[in-house]
N, C-alpha and C. Protein backbone atom coordinates (compact mmCIF):
# COMPACT_ATOMS: atom_id res chain seq x y z
N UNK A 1 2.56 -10.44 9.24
CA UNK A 1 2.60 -9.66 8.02
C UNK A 1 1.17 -9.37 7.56
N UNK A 2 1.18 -7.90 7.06
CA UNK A 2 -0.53 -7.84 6.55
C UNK A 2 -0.51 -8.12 5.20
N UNK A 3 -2.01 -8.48 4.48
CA UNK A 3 -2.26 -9.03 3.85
C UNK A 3 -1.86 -7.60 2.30
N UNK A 4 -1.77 -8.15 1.19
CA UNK A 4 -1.66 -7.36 0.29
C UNK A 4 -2.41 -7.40 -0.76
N UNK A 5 -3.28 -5.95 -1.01
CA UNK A 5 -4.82 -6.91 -1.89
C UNK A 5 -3.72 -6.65 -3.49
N UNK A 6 -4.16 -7.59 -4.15
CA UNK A 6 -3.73 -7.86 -5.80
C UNK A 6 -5.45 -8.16 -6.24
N UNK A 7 -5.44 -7.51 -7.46
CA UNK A 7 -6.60 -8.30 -8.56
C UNK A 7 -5.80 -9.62 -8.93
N UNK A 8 -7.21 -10.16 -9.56
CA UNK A 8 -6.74 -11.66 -9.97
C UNK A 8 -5.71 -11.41 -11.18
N UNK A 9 -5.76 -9.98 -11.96
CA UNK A 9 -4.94 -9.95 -13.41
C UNK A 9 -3.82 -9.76 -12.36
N UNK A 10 -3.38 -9.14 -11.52
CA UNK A 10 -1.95 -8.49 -11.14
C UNK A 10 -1.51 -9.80 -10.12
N UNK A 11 -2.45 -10.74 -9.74
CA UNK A 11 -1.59 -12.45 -9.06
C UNK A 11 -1.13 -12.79 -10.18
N UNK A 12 -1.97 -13.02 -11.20
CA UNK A 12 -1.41 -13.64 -12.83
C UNK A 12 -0.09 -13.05 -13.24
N UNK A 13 0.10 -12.09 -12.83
CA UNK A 13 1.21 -11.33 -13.54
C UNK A 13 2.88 -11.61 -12.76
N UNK A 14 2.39 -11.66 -11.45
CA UNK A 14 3.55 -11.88 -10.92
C UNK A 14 4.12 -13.29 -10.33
N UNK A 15 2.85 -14.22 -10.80
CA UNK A 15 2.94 -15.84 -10.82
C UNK A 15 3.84 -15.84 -12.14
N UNK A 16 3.48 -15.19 -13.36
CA UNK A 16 4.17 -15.05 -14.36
C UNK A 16 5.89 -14.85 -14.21
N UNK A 17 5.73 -13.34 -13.34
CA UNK A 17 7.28 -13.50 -13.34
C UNK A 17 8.18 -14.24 -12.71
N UNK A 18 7.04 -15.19 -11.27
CA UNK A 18 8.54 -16.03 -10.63
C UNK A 18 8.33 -16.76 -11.40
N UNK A 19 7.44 -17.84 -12.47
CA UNK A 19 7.91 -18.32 -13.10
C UNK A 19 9.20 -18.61 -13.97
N UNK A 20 8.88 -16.99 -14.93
CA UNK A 20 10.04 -16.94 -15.37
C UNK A 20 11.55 -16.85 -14.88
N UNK A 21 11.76 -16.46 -13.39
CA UNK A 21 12.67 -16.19 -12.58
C UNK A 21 13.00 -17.44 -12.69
N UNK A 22 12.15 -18.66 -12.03
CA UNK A 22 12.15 -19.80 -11.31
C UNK A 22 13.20 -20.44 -12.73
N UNK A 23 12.54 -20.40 -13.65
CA UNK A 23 12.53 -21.72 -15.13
C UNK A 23 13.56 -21.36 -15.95
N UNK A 24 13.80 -19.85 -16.14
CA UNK A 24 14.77 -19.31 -17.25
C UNK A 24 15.63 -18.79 -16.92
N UNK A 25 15.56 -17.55 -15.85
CA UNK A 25 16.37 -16.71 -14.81
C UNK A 25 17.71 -17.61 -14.52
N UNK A 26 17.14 -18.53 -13.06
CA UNK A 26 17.98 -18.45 -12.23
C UNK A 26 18.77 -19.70 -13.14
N UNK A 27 18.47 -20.58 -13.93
CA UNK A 27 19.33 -21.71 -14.74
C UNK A 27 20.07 -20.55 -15.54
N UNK A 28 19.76 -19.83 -16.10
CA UNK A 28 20.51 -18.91 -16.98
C UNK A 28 22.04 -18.66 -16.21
N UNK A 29 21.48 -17.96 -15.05
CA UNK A 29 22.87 -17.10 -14.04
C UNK A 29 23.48 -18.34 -13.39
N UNK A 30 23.02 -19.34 -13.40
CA UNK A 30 24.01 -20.73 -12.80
C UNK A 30 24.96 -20.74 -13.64
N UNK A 31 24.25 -21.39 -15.31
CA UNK A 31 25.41 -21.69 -15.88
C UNK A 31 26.70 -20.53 -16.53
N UNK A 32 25.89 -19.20 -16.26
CA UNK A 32 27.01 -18.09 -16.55
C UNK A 32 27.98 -18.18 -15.21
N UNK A 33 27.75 -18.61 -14.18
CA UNK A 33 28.70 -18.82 -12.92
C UNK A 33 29.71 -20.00 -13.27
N UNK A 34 28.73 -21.03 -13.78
CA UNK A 34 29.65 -22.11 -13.83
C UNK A 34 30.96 -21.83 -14.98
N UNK A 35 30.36 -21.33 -15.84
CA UNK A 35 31.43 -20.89 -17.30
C UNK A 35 32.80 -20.10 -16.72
N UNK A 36 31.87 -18.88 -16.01
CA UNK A 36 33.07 -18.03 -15.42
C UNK A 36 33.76 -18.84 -14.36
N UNK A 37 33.70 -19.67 -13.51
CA UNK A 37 34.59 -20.65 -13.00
C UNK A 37 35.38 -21.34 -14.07
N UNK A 38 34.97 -22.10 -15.11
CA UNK A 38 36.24 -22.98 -15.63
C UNK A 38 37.30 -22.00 -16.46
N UNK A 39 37.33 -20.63 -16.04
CA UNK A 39 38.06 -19.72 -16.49
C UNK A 39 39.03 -19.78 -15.80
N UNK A 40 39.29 -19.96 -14.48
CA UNK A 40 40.29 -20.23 -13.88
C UNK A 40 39.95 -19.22 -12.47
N UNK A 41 41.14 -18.08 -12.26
CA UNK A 41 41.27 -17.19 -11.30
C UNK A 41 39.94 -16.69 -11.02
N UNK A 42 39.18 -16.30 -9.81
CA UNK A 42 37.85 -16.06 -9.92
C UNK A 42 38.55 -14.47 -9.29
N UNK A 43 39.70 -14.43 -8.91
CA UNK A 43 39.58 -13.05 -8.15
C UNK A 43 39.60 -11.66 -9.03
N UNK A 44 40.09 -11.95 -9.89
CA UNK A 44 39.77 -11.18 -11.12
C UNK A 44 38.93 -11.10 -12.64
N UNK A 45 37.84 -11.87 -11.94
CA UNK A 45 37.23 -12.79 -13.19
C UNK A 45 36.10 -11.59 -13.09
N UNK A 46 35.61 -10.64 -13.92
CA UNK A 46 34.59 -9.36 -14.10
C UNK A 46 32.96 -9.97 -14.47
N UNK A 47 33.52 -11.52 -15.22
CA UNK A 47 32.06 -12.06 -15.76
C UNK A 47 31.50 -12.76 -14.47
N UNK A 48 32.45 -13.40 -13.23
CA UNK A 48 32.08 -14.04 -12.73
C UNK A 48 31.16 -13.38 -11.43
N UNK A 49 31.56 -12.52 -11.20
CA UNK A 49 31.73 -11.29 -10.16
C UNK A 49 29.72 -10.40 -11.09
N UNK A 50 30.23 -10.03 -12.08
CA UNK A 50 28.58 -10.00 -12.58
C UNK A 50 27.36 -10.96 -12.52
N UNK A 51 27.72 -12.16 -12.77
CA UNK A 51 26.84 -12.98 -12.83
C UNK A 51 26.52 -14.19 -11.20
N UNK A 52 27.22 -13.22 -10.07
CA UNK A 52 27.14 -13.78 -9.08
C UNK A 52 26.46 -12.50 -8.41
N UNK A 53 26.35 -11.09 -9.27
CA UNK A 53 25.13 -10.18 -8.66
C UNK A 53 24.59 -10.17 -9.07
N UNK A 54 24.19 -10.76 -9.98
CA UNK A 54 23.13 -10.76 -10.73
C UNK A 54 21.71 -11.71 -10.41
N UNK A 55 22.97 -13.22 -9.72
CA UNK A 55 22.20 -13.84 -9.20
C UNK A 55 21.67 -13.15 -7.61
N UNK A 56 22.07 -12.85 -7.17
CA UNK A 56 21.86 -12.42 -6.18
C UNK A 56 20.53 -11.66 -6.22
N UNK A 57 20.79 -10.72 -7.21
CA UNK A 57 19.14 -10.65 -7.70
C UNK A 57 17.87 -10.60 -8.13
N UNK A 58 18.23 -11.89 -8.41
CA UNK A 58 17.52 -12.45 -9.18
C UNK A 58 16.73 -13.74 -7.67
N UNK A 59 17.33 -13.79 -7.30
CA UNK A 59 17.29 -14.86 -5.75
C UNK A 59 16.66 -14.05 -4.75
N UNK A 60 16.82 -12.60 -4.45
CA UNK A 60 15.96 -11.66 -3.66
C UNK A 60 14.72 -11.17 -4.51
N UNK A 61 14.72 -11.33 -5.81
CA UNK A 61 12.99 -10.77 -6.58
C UNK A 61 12.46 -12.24 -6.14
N UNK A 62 12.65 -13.11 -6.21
CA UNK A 62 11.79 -14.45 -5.91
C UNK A 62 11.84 -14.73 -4.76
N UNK A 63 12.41 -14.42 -3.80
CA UNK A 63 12.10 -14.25 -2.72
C UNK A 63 10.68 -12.97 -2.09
N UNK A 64 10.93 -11.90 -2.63
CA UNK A 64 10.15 -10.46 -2.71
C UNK A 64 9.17 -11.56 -3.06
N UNK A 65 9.07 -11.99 -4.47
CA UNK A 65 7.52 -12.16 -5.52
C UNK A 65 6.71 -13.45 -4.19
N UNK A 66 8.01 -14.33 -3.65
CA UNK A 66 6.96 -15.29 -3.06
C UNK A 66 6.42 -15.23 -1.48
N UNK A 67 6.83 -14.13 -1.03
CA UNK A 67 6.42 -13.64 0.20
C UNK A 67 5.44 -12.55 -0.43
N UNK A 68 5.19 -12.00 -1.16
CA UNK A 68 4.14 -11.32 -1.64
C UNK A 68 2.84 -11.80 -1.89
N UNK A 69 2.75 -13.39 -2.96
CA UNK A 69 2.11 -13.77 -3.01
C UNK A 69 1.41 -14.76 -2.20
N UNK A 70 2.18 -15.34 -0.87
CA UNK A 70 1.85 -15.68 0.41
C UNK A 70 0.90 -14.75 0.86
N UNK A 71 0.94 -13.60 0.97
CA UNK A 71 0.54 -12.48 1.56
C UNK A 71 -0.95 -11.89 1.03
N UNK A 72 -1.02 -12.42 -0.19
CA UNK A 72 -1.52 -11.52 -0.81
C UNK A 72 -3.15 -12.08 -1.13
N UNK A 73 -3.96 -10.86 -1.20
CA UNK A 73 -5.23 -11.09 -0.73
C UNK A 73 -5.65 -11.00 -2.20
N UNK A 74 -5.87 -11.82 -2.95
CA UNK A 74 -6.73 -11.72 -4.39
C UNK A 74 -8.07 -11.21 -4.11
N UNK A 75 -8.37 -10.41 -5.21
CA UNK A 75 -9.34 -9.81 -5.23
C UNK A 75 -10.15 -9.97 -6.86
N UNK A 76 -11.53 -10.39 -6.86
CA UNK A 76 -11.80 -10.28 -8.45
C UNK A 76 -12.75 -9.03 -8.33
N UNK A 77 -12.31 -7.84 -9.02
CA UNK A 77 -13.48 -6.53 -9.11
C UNK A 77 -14.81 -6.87 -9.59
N UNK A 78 -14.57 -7.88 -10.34
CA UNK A 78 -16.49 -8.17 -11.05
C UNK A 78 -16.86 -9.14 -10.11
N UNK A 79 -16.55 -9.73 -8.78
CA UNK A 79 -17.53 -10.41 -8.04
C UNK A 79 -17.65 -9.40 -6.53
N UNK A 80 -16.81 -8.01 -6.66
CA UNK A 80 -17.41 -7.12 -5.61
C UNK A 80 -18.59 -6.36 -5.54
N UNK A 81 -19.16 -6.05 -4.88
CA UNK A 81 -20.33 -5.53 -4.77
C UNK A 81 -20.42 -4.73 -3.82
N UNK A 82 -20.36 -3.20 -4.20
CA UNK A 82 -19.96 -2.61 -3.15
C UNK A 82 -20.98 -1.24 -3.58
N UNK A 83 -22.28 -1.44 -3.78
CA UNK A 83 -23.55 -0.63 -3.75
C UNK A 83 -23.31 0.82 -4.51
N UNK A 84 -21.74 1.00 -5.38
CA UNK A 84 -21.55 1.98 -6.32
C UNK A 84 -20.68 2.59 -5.43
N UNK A 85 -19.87 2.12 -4.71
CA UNK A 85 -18.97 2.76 -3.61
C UNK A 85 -17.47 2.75 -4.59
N UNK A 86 -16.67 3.35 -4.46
CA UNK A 86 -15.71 3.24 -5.13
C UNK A 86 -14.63 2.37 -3.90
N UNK A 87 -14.08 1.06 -4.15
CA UNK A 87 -13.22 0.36 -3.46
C UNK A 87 -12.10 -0.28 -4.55
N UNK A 88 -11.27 -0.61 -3.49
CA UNK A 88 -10.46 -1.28 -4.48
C UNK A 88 -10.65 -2.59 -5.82
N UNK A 89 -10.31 -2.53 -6.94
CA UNK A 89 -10.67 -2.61 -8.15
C UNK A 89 -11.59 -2.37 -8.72
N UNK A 90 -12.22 -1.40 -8.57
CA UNK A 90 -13.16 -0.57 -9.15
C UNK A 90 -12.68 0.56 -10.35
N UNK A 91 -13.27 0.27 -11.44
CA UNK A 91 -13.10 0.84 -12.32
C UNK A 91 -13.68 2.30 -12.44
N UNK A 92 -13.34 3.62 -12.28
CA UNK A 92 -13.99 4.95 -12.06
C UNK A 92 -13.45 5.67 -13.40
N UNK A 93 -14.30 6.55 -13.56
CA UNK A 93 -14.55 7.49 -14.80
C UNK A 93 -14.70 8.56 -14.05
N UNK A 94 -13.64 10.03 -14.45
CA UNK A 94 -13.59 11.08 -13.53
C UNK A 94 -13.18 12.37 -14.47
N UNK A 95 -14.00 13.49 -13.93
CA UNK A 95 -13.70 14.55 -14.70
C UNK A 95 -13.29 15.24 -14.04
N UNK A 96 -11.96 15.89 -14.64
CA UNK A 96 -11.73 17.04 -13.88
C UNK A 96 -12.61 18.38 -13.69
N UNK A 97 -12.87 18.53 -12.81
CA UNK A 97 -13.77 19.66 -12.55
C UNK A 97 -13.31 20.90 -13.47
N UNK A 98 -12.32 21.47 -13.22
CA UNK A 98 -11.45 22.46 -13.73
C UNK A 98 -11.34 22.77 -15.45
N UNK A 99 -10.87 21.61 -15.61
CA UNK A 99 -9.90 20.91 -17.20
C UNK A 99 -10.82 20.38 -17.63
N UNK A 100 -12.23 19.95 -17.32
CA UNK A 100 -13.48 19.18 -17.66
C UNK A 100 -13.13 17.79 -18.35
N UNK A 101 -12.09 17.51 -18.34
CA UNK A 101 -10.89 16.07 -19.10
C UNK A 101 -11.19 15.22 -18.18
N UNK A 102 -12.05 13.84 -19.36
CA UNK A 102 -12.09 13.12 -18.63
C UNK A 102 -10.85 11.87 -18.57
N UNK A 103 -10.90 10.78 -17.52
CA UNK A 103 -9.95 9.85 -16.99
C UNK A 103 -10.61 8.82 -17.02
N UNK A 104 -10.06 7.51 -17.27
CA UNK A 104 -10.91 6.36 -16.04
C UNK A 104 -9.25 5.26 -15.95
N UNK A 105 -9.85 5.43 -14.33
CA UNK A 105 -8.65 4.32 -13.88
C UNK A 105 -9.30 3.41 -13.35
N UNK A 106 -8.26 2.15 -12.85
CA UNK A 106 -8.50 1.11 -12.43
C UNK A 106 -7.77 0.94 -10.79
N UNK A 107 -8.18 1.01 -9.42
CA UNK A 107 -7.69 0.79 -8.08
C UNK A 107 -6.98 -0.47 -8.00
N UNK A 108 -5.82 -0.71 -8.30
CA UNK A 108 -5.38 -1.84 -7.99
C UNK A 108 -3.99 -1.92 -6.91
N UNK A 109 -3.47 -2.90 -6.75
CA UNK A 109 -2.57 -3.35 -5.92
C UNK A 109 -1.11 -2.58 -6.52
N UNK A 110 -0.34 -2.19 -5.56
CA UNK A 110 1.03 -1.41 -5.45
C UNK A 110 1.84 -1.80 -6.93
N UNK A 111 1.92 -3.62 -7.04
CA UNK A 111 2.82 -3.84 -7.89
C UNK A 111 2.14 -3.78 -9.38
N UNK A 112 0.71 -3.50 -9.31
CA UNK A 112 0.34 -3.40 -10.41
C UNK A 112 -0.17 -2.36 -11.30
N UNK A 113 -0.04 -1.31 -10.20
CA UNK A 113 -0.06 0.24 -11.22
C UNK A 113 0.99 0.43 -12.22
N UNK A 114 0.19 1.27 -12.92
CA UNK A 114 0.64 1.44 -14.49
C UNK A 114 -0.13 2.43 -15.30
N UNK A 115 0.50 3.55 -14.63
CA UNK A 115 -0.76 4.92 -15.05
C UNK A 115 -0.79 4.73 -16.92
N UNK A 116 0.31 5.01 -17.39
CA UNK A 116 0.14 4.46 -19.18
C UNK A 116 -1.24 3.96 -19.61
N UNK A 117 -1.74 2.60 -18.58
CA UNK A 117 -3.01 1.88 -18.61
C UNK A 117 -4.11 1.94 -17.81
N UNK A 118 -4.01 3.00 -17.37
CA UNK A 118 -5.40 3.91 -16.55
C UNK A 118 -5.60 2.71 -14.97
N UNK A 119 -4.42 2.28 -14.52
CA UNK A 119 -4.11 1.35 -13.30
C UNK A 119 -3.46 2.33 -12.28
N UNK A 120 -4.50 2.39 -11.52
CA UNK A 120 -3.64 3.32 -10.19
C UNK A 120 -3.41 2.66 -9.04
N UNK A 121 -2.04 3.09 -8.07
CA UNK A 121 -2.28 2.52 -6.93
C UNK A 121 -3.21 2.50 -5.91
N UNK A 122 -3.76 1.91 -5.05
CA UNK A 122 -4.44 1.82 -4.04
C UNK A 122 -4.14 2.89 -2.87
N UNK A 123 -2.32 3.32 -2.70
CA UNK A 123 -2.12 4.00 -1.83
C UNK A 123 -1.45 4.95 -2.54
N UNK A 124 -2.20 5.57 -3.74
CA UNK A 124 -2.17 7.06 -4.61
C UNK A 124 -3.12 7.63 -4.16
N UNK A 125 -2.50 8.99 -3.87
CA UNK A 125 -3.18 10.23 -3.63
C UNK A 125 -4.24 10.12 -3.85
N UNK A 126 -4.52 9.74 -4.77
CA UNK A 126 -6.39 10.22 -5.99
C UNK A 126 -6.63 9.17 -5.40
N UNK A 127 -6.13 7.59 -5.18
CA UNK A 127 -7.55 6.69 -5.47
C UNK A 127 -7.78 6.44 -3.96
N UNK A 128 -6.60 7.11 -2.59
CA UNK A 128 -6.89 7.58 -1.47
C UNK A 128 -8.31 8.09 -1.10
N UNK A 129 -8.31 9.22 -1.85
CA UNK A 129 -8.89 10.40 -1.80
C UNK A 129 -10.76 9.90 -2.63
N UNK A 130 -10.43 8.94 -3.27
CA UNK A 130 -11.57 8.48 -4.36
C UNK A 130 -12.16 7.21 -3.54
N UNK A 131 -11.38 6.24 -2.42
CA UNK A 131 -12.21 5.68 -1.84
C UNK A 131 -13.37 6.01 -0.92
N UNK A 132 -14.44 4.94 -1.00
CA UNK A 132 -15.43 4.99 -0.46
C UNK A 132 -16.80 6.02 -1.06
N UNK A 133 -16.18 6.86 -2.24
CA UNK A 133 -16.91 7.79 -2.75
C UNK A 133 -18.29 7.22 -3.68
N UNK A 134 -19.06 7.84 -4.11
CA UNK A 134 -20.23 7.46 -5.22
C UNK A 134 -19.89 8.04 -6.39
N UNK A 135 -20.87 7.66 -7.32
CA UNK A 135 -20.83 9.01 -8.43
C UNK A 135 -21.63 10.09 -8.30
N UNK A 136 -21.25 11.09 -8.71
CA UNK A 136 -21.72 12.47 -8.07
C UNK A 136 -21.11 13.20 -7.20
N UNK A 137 -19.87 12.35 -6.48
CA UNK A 137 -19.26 12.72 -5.38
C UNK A 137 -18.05 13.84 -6.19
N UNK A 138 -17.68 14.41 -5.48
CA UNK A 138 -15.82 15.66 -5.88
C UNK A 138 -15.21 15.14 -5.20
N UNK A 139 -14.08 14.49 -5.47
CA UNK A 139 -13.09 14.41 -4.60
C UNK A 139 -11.47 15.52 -4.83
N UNK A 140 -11.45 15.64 -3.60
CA UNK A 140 -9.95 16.82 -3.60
C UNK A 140 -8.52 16.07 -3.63
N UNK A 141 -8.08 16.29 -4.42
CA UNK A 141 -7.00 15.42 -4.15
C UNK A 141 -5.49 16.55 -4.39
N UNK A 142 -4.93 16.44 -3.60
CA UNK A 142 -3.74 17.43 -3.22
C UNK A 142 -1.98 16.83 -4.29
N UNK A 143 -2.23 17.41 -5.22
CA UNK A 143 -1.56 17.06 -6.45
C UNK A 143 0.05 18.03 -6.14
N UNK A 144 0.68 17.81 -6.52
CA UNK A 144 2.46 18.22 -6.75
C UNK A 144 1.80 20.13 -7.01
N UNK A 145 0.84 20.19 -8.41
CA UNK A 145 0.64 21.55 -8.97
C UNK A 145 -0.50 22.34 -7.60
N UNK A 146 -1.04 21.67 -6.66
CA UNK A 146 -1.92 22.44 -5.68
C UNK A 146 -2.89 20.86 -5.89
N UNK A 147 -4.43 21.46 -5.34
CA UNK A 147 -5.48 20.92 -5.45
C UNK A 147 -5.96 20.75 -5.98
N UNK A 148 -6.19 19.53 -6.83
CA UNK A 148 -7.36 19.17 -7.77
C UNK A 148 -8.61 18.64 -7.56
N UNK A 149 -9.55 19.01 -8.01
CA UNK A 149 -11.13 18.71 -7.55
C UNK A 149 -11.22 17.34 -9.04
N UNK A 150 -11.39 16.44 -8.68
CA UNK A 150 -12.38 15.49 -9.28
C UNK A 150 -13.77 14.84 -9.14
N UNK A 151 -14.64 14.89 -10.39
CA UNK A 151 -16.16 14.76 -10.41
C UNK A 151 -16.05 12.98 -10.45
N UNK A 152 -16.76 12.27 -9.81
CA UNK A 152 -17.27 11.08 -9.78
C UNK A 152 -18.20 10.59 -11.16
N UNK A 153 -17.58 10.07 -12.33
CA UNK A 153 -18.78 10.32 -13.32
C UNK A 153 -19.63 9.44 -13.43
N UNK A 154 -18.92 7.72 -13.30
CA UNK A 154 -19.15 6.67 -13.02
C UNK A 154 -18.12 5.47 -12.14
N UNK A 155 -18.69 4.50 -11.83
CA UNK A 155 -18.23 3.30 -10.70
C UNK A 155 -18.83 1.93 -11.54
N UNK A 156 -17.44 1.20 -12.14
CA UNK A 156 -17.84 0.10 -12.61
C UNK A 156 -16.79 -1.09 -11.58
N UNK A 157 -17.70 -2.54 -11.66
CA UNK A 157 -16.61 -3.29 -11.04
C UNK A 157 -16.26 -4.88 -12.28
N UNK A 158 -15.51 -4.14 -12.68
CA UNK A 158 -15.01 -4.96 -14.28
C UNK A 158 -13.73 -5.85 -14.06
């Protein structure tokens, strides 16, 4: 299996959720199983039948979260050093050439994009298209509406 880069905020986040899976989750959907058993007939039981898919997945996300984080290559952006190169967790400031509107996102790992919070994926179009670049650089990035040109304004690693 290859490795999966996460920032150290987006390991935190999903240590967070098997937690919660682990501690609150899966005791939760036990004892809704166990309840819907002392009901009697299970073959027509609707609560029991929910809360036995429910577990189900709830038992495959913690499975997903802990083969992920096996996998997964932490990364801290403020101890990279990458000579103003834009790499993954690198914080970039970008103008549209066009729209002159500026952006700044953050390159992070699959499960932790969150455009709302200027967090893009690693294997998005733009931050594709934005690796390895400087500031000063245009990058083209081939958008749903055609081609968009973006200006490199700055490269922070925060």
């Amino acid at each position: 299996m290859s490795t999966i880069p996460l920032t150290k905020r987006g390991a935190q986040m999903l240590k967070a959720e098997l937690e919660r899976l682990k501690s609150k989750e899966r005791p939760a959907v036990i004892n809704s199983i166990a309840e819907a058993r002392a009901q009697g007939d299970l073959s027509e039981n609707a609560e029991y039948d929910a809360a036995k898919e429910k577990q189900g997945f709830i038992e495959g996300r913690i499975a997903e979260l802990e083969s992920k984080l096996s996998a997964a290559q932490i990364i801290d952006p403020s101890a990279v050093d990458a000579d103003g190169r834009v790499v993954f967790g690198a914080t970039v400031e970008l103008e549209d050439v066009d729209a002159g509107k500026t952006v700044t996102y953050q390159i992070v790992g699959d499960d932790e994009a969150d455009l709302d919070h200027g967090l893009i994926s690693i294997s998005s179009p733009i931050a594709r298209a934005l690796i390895g670049k400087v500031e000063g650089d245009v990058a083209s990035v081939q958008a749903p509406g055609g081609v968009r040109e973006w200006e490199i304004i700055s490269v922070k690693y925060i």
